[in-house]
PDBML (XML) file of the C-alpha atoms, coordinates in Angstrom:
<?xml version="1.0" encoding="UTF-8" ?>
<PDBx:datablock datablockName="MODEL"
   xmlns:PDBx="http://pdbml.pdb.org/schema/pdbx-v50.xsd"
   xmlns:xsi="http://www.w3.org/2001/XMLSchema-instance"
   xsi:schemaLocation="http://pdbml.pdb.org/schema/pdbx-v50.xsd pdbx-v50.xsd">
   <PDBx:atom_siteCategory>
      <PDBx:atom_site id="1">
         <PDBx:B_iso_or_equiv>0.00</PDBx:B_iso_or_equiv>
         <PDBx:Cartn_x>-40.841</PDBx:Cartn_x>
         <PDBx:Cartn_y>-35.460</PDBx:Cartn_y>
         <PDBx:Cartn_z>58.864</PDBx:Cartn_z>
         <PDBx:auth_asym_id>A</PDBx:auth_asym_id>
         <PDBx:auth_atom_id>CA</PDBx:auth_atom_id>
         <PDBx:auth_comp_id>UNK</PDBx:auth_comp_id>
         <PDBx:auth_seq_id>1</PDBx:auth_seq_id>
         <PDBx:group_PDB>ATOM</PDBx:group_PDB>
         <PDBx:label_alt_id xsi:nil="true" />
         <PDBx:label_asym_id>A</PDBx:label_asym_id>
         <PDBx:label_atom_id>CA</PDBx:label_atom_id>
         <PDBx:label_comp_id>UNK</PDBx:label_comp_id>
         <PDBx:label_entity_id>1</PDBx:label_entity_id>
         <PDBx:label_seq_id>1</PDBx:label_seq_id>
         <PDBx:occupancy>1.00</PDBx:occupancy>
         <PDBx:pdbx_PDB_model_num>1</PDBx:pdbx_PDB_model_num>
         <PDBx:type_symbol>C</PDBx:type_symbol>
      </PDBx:atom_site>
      <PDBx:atom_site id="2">
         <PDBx:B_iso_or_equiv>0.00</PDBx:B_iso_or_equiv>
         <PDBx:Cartn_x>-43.407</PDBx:Cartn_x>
         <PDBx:Cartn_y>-32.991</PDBx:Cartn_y>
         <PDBx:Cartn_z>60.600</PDBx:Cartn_z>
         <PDBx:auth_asym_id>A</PDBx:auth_asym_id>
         <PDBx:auth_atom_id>CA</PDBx:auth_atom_id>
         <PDBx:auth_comp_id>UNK</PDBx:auth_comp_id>
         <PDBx:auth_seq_id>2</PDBx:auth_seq_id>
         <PDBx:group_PDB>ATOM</PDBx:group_PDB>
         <PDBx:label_alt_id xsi:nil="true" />
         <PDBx:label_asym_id>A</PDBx:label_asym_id>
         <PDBx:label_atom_id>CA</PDBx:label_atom_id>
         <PDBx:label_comp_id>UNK</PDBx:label_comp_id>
         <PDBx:label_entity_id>1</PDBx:label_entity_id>
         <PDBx:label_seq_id>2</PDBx:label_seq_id>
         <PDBx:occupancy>1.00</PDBx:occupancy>
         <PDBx:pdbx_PDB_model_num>1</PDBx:pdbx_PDB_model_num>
         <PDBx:type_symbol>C</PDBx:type_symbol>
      </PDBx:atom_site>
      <PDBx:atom_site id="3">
         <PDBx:B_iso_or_equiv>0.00</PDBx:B_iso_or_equiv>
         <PDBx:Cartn_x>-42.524</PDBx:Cartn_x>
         <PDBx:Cartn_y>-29.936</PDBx:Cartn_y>
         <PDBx:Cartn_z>58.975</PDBx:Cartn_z>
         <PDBx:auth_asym_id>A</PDBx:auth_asym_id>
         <PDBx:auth_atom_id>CA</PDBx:auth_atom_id>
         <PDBx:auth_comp_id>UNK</PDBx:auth_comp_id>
         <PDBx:auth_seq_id>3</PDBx:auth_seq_id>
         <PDBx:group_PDB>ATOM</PDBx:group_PDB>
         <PDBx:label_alt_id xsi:nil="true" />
         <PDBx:label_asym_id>A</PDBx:label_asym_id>
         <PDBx:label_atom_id>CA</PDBx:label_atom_id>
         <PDBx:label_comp_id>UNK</PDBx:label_comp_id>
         <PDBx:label_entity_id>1</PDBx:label_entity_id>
         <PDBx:label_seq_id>3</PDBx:label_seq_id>
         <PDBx:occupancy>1.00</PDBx:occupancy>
         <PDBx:pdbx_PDB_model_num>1</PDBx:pdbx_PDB_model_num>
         <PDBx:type_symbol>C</PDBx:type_symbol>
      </PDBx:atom_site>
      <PDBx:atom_site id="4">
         <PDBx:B_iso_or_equiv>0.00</PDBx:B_iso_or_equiv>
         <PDBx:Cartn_x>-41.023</PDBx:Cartn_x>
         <PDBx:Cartn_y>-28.675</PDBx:Cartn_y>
         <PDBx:Cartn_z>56.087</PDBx:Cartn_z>
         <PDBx:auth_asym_id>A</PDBx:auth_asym_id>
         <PDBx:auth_atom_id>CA</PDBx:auth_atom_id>
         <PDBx:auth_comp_id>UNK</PDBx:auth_comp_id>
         <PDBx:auth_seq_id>4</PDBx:auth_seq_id>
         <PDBx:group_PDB>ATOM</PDBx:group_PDB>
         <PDBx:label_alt_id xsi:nil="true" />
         <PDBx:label_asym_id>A</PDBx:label_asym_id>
         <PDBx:label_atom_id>CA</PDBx:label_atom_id>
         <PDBx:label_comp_id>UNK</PDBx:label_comp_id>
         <PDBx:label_entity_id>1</PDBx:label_entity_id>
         <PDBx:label_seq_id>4</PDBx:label_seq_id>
         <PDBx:occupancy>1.00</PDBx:occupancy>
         <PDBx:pdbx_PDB_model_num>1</PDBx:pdbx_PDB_model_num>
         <PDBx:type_symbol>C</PDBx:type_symbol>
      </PDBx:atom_site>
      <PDBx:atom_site id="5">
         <PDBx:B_iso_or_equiv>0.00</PDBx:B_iso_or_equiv>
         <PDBx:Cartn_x>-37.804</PDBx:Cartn_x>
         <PDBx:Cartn_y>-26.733</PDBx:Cartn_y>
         <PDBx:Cartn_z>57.396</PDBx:Cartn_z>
         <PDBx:auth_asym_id>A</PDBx:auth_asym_id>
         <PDBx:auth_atom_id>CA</PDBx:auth_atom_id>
         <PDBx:auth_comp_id>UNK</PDBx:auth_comp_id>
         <PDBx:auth_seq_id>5</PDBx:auth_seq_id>
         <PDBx:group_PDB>ATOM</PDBx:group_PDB>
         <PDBx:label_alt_id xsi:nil="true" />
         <PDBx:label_asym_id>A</PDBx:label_asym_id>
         <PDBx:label_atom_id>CA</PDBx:label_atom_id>
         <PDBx:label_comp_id>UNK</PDBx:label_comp_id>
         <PDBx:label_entity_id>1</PDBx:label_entity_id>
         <PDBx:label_seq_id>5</PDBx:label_seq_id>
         <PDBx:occupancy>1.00</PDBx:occupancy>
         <PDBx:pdbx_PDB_model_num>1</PDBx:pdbx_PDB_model_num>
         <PDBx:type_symbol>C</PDBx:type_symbol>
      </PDBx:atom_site>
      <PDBx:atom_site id="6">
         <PDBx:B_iso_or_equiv>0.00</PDBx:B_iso_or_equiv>
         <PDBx:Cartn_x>-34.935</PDBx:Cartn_x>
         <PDBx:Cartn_y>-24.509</PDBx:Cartn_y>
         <PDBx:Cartn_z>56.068</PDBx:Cartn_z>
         <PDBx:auth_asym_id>A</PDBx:auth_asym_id>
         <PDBx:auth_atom_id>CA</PDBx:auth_atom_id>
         <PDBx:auth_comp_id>UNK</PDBx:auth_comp_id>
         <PDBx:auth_seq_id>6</PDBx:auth_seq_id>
         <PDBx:group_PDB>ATOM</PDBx:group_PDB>
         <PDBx:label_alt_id xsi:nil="true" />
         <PDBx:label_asym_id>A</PDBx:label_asym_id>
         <PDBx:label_atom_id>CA</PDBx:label_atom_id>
         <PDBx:label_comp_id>UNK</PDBx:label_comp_id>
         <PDBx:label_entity_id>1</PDBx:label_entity_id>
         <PDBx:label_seq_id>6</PDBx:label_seq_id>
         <PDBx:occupancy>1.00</PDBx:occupancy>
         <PDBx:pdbx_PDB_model_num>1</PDBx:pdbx_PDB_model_num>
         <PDBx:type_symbol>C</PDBx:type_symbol>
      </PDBx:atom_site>
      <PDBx:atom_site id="7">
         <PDBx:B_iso_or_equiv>0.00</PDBx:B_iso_or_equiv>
         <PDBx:Cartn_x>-32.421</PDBx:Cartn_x>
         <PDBx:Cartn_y>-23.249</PDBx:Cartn_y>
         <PDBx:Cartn_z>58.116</PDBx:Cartn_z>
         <PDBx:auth_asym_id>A</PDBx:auth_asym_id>
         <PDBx:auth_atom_id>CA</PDBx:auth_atom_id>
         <PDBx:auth_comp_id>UNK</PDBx:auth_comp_id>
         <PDBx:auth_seq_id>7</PDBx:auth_seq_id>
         <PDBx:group_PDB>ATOM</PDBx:group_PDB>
         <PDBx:label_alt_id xsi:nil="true" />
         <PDBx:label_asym_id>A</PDBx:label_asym_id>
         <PDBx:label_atom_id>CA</PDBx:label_atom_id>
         <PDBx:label_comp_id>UNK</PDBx:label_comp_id>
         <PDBx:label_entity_id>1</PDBx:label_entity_id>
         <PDBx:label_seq_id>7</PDBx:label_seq_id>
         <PDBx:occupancy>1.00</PDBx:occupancy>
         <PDBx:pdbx_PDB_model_num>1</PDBx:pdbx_PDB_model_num>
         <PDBx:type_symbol>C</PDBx:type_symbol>
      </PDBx:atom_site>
      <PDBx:atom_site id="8">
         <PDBx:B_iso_or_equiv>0.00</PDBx:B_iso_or_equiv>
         <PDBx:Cartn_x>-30.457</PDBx:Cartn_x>
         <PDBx:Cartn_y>-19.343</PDBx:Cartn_y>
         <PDBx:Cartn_z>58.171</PDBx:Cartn_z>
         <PDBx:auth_asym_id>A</PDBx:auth_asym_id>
         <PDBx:auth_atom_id>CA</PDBx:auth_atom_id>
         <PDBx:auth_comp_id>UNK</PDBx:auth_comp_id>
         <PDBx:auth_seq_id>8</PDBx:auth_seq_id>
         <PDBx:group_PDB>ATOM</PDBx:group_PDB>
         <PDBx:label_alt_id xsi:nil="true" />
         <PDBx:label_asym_id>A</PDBx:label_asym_id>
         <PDBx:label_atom_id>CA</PDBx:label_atom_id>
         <PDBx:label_comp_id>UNK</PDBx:label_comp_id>
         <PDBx:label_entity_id>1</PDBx:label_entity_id>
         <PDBx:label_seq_id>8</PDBx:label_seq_id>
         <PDBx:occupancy>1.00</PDBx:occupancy>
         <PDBx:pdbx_PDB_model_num>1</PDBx:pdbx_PDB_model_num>
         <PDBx:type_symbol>C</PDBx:type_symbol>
      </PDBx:atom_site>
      <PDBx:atom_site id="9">
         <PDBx:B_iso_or_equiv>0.00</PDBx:B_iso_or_equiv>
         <PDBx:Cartn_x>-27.153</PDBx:Cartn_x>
         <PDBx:Cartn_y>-19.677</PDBx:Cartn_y>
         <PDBx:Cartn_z>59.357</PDBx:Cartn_z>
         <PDBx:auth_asym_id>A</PDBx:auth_asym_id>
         <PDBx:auth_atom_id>CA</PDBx:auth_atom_id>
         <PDBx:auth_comp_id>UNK</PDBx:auth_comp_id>
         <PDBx:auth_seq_id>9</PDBx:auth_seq_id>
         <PDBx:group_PDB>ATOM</PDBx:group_PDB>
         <PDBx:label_alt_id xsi:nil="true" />
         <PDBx:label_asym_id>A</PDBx:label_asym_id>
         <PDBx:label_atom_id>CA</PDBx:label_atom_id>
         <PDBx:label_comp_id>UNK</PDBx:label_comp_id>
         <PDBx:label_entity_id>1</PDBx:label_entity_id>
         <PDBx:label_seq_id>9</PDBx:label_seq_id>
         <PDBx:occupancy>1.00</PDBx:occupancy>
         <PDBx:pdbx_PDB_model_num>1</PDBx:pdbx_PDB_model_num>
         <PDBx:type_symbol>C</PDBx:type_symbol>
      </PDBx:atom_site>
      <PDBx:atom_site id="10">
         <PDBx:B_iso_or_equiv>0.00</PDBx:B_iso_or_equiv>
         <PDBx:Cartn_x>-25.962</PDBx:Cartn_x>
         <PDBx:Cartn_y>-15.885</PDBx:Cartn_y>
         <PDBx:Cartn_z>60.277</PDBx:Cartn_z>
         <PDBx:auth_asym_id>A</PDBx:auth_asym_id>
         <PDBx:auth_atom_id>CA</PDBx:auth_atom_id>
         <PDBx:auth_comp_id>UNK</PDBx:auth_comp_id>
         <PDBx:auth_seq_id>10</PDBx:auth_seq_id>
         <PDBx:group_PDB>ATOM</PDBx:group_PDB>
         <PDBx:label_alt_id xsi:nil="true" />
         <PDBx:label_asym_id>A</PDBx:label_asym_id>
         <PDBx:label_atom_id>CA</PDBx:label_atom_id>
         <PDBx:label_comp_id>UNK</PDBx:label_comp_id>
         <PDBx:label_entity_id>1</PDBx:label_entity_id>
         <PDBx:label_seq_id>10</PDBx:label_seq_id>
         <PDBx:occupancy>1.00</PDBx:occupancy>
         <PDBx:pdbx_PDB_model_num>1</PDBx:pdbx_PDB_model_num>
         <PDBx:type_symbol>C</PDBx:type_symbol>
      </PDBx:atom_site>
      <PDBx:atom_site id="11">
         <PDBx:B_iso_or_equiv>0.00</PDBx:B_iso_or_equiv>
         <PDBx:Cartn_x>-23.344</PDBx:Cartn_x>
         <PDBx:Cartn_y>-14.777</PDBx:Cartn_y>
         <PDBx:Cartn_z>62.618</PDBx:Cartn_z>
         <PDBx:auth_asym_id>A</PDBx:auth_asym_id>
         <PDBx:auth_atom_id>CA</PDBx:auth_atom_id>
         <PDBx:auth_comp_id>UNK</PDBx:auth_comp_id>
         <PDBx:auth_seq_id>11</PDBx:auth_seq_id>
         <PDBx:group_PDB>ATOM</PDBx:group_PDB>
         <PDBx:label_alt_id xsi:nil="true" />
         <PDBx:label_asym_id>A</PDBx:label_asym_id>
         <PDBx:label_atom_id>CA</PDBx:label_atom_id>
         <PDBx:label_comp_id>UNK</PDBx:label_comp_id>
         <PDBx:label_entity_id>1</PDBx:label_entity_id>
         <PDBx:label_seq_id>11</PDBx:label_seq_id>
         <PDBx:occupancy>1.00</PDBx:occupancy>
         <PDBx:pdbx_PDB_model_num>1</PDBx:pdbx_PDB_model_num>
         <PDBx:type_symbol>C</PDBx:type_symbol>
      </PDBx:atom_site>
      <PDBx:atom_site id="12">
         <PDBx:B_iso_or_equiv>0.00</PDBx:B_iso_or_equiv>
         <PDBx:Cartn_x>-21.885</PDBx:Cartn_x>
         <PDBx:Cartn_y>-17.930</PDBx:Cartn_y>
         <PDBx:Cartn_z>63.758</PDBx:Cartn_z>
         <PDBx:auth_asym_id>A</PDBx:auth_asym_id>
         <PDBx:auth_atom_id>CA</PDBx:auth_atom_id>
         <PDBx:auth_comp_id>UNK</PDBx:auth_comp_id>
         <PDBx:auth_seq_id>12</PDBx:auth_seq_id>
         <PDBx:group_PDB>ATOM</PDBx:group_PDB>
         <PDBx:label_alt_id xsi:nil="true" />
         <PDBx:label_asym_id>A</PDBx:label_asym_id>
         <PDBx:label_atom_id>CA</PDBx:label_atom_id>
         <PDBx:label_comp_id>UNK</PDBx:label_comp_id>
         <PDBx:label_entity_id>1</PDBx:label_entity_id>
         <PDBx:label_seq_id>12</PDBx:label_seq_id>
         <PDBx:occupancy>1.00</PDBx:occupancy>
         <PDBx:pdbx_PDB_model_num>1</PDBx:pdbx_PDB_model_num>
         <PDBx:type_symbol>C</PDBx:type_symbol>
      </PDBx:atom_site>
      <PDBx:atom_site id="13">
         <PDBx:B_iso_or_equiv>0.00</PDBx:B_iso_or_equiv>
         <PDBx:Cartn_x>-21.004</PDBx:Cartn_x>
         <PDBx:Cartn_y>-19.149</PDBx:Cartn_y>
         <PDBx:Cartn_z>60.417</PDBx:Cartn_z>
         <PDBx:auth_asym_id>A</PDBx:auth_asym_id>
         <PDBx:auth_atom_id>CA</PDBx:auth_atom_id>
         <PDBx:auth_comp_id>UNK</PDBx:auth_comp_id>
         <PDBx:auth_seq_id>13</PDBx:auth_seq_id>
         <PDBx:group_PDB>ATOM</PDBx:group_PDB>
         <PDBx:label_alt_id xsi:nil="true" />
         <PDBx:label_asym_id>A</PDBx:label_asym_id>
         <PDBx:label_atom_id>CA</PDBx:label_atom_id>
         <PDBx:label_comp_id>UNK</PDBx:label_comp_id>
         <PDBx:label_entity_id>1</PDBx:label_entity_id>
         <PDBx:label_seq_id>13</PDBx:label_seq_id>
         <PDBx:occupancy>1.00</PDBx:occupancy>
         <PDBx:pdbx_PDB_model_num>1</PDBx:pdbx_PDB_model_num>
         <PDBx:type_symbol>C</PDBx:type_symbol>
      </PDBx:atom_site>
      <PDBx:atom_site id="14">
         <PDBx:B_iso_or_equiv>0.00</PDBx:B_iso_or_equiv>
         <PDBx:Cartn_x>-19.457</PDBx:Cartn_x>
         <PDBx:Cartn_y>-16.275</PDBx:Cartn_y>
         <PDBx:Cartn_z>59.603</PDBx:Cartn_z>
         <PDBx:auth_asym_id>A</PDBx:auth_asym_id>
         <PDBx:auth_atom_id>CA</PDBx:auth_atom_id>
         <PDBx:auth_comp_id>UNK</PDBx:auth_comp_id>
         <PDBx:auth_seq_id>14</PDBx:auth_seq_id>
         <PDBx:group_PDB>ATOM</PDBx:group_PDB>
         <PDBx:label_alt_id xsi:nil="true" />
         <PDBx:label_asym_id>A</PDBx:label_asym_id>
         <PDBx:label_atom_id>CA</PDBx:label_atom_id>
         <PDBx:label_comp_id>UNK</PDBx:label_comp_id>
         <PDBx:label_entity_id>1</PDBx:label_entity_id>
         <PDBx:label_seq_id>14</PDBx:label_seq_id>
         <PDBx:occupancy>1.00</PDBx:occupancy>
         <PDBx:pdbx_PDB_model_num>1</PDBx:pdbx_PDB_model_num>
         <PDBx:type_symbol>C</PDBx:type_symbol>
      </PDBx:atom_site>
      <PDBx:atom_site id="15">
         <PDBx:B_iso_or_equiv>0.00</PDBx:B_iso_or_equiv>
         <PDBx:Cartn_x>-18.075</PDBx:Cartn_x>
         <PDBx:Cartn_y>-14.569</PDBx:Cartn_y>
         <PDBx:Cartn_z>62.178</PDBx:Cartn_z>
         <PDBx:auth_asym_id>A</PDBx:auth_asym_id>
         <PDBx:auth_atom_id>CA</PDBx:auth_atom_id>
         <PDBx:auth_comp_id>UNK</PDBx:auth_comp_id>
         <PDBx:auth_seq_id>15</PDBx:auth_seq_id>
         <PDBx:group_PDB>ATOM</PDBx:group_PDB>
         <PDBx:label_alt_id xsi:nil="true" />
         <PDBx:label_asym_id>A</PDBx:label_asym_id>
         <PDBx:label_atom_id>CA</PDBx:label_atom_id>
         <PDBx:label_comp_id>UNK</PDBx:label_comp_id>
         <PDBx:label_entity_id>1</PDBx:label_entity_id>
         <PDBx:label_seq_id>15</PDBx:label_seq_id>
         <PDBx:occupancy>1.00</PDBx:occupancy>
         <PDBx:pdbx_PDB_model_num>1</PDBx:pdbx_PDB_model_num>
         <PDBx:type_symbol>C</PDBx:type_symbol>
      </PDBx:atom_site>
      <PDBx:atom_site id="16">
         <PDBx:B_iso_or_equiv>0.00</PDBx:B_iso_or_equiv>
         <PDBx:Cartn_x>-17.147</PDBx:Cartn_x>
         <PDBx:Cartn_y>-17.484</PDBx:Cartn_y>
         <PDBx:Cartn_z>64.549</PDBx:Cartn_z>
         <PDBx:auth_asym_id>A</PDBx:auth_asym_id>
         <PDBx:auth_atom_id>CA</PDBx:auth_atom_id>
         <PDBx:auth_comp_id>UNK</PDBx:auth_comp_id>
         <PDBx:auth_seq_id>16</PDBx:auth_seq_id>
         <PDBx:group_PDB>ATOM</PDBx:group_PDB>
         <PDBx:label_alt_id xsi:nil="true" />
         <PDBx:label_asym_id>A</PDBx:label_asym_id>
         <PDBx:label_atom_id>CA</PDBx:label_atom_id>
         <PDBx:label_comp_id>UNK</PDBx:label_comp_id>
         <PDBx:label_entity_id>1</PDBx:label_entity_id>
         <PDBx:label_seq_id>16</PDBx:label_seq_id>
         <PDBx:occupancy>1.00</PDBx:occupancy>
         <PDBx:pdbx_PDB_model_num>1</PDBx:pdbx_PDB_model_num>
         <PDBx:type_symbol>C</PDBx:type_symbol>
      </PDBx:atom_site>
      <PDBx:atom_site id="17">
         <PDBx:B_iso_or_equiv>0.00</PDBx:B_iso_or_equiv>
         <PDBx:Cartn_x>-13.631</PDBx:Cartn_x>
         <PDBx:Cartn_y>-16.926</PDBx:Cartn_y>
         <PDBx:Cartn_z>65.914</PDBx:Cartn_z>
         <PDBx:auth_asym_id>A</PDBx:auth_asym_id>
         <PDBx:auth_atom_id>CA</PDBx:auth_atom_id>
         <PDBx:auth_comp_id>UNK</PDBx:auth_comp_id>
         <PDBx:auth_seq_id>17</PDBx:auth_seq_id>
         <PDBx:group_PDB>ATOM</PDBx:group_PDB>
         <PDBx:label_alt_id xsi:nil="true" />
         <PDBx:label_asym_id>A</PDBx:label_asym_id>
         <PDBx:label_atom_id>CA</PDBx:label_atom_id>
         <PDBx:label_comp_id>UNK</PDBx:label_comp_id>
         <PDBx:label_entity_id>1</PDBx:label_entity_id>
         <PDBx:label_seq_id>17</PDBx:label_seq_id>
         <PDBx:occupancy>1.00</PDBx:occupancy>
         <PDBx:pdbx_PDB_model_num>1</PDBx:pdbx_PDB_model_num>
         <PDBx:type_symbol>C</PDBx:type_symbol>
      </PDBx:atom_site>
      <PDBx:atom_site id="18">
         <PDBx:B_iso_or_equiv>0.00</PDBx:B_iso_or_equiv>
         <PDBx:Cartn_x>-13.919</PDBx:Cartn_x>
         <PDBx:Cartn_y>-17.678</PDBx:Cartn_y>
         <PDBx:Cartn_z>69.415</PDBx:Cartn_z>
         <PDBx:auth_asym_id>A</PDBx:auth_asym_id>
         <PDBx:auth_atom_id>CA</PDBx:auth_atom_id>
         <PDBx:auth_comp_id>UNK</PDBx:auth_comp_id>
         <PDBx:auth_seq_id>18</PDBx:auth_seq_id>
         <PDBx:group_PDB>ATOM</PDBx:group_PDB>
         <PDBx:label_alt_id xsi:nil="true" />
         <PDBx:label_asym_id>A</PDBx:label_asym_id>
         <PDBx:label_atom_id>CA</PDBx:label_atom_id>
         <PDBx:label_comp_id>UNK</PDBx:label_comp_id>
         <PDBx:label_entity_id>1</PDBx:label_entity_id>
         <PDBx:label_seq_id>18</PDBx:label_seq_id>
         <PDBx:occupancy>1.00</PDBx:occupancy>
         <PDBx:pdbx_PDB_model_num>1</PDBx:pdbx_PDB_model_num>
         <PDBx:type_symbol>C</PDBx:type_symbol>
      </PDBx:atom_site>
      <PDBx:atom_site id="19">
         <PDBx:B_iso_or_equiv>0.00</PDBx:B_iso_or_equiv>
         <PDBx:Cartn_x>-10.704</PDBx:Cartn_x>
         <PDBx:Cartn_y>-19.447</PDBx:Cartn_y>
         <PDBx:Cartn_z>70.484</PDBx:Cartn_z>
         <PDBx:auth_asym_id>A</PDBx:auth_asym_id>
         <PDBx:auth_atom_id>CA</PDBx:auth_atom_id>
         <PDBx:auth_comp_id>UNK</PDBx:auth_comp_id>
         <PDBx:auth_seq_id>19</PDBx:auth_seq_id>
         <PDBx:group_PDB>ATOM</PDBx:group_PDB>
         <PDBx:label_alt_id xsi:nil="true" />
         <PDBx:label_asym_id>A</PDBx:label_asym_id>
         <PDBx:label_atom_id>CA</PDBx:label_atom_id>
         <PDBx:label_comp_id>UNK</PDBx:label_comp_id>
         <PDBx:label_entity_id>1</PDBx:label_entity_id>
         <PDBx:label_seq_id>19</PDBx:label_seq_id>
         <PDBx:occupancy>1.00</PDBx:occupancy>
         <PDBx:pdbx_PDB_model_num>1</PDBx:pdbx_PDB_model_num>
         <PDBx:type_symbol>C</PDBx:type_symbol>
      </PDBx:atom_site>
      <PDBx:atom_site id="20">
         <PDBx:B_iso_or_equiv>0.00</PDBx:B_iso_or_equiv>
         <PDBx:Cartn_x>-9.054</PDBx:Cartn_x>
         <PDBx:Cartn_y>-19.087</PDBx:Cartn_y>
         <PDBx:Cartn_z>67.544</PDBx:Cartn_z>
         <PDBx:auth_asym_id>A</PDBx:auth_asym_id>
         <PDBx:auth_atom_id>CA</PDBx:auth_atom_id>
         <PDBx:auth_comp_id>UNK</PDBx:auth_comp_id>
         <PDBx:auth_seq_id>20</PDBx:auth_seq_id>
         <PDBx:group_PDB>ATOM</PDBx:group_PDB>
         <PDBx:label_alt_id xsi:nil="true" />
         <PDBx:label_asym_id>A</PDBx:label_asym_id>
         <PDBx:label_atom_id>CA</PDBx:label_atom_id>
         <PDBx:label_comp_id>UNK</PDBx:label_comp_id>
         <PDBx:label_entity_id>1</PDBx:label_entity_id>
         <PDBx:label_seq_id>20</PDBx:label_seq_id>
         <PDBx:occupancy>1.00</PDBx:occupancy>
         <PDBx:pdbx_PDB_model_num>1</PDBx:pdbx_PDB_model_num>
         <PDBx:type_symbol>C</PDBx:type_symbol>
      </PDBx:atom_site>
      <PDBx:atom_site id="21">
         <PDBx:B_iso_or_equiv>0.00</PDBx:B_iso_or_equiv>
         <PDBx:Cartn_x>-6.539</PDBx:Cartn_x>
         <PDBx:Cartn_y>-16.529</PDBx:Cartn_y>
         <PDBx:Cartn_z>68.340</PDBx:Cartn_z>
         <PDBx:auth_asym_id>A</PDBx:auth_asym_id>
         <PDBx:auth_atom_id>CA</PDBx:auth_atom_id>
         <PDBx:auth_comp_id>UNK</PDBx:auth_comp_id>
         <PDBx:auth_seq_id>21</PDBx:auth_seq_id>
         <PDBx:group_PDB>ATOM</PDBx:group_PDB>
         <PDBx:label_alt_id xsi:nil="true" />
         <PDBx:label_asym_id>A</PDBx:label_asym_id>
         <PDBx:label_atom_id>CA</PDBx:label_atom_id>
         <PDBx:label_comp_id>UNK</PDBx:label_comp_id>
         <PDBx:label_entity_id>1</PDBx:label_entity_id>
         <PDBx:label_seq_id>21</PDBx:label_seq_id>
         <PDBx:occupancy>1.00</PDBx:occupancy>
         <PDBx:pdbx_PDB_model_num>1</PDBx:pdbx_PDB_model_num>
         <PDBx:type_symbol>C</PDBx:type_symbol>
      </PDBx:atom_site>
      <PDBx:atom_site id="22">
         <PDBx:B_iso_or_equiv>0.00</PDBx:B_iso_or_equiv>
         <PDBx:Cartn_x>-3.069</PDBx:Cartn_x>
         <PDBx:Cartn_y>-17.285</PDBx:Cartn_y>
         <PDBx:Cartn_z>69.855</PDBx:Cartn_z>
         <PDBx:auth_asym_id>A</PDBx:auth_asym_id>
         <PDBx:auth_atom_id>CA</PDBx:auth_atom_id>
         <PDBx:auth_comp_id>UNK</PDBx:auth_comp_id>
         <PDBx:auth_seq_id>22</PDBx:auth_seq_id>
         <PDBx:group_PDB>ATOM</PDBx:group_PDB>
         <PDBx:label_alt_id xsi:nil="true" />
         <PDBx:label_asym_id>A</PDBx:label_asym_id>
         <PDBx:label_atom_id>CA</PDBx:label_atom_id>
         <PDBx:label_comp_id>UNK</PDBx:label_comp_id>
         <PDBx:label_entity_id>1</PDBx:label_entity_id>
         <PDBx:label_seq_id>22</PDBx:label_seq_id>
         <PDBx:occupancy>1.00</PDBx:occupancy>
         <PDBx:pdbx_PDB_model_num>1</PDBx:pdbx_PDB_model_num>
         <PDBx:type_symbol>C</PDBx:type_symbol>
      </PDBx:atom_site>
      <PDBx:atom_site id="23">
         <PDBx:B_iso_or_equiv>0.00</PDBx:B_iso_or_equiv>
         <PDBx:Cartn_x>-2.730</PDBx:Cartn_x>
         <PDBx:Cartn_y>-13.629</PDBx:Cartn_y>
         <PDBx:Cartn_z>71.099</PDBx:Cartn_z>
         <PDBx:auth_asym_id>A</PDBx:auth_asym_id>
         <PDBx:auth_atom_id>CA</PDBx:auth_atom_id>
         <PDBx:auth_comp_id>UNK</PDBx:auth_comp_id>
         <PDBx:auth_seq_id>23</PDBx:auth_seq_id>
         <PDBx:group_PDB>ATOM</PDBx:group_PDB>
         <PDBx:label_alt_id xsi:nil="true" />
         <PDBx:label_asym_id>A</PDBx:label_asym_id>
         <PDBx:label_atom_id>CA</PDBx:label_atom_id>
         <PDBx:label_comp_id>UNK</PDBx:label_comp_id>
         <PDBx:label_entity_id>1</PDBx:label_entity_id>
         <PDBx:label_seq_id>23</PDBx:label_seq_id>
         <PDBx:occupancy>1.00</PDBx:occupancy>
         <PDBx:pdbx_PDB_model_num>1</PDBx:pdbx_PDB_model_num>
         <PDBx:type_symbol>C</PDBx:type_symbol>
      </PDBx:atom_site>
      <PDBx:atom_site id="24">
         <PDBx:B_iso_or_equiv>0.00</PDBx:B_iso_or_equiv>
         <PDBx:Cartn_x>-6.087</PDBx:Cartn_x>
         <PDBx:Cartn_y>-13.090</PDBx:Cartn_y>
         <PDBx:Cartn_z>72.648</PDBx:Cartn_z>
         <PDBx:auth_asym_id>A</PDBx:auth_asym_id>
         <PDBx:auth_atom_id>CA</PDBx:auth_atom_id>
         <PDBx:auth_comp_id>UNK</PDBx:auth_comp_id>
         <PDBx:auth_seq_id>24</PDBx:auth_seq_id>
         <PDBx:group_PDB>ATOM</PDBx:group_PDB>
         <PDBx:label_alt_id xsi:nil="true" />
         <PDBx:label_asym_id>A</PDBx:label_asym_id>
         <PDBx:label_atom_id>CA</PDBx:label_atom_id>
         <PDBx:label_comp_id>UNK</PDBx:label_comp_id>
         <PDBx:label_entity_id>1</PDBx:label_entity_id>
         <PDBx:label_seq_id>24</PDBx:label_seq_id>
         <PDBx:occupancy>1.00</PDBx:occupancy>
         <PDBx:pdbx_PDB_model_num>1</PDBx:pdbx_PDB_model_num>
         <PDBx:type_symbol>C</PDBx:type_symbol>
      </PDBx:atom_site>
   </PDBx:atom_siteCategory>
</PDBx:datablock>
């Protein structure tokens, strides 16, 4: 409501595997 505002979602949308794998 005090801005306008857009948001760039970069590395932890796409490259967000922490904790996800069994053998790490």
């Amino acid at each position: 409501g005090r801005v306008r505002m857009s948001f760039g979602w970069g590395t932890n949308l796409t490259n967000d595997f922490r904790d996800c794998d069994p053998d790490a």
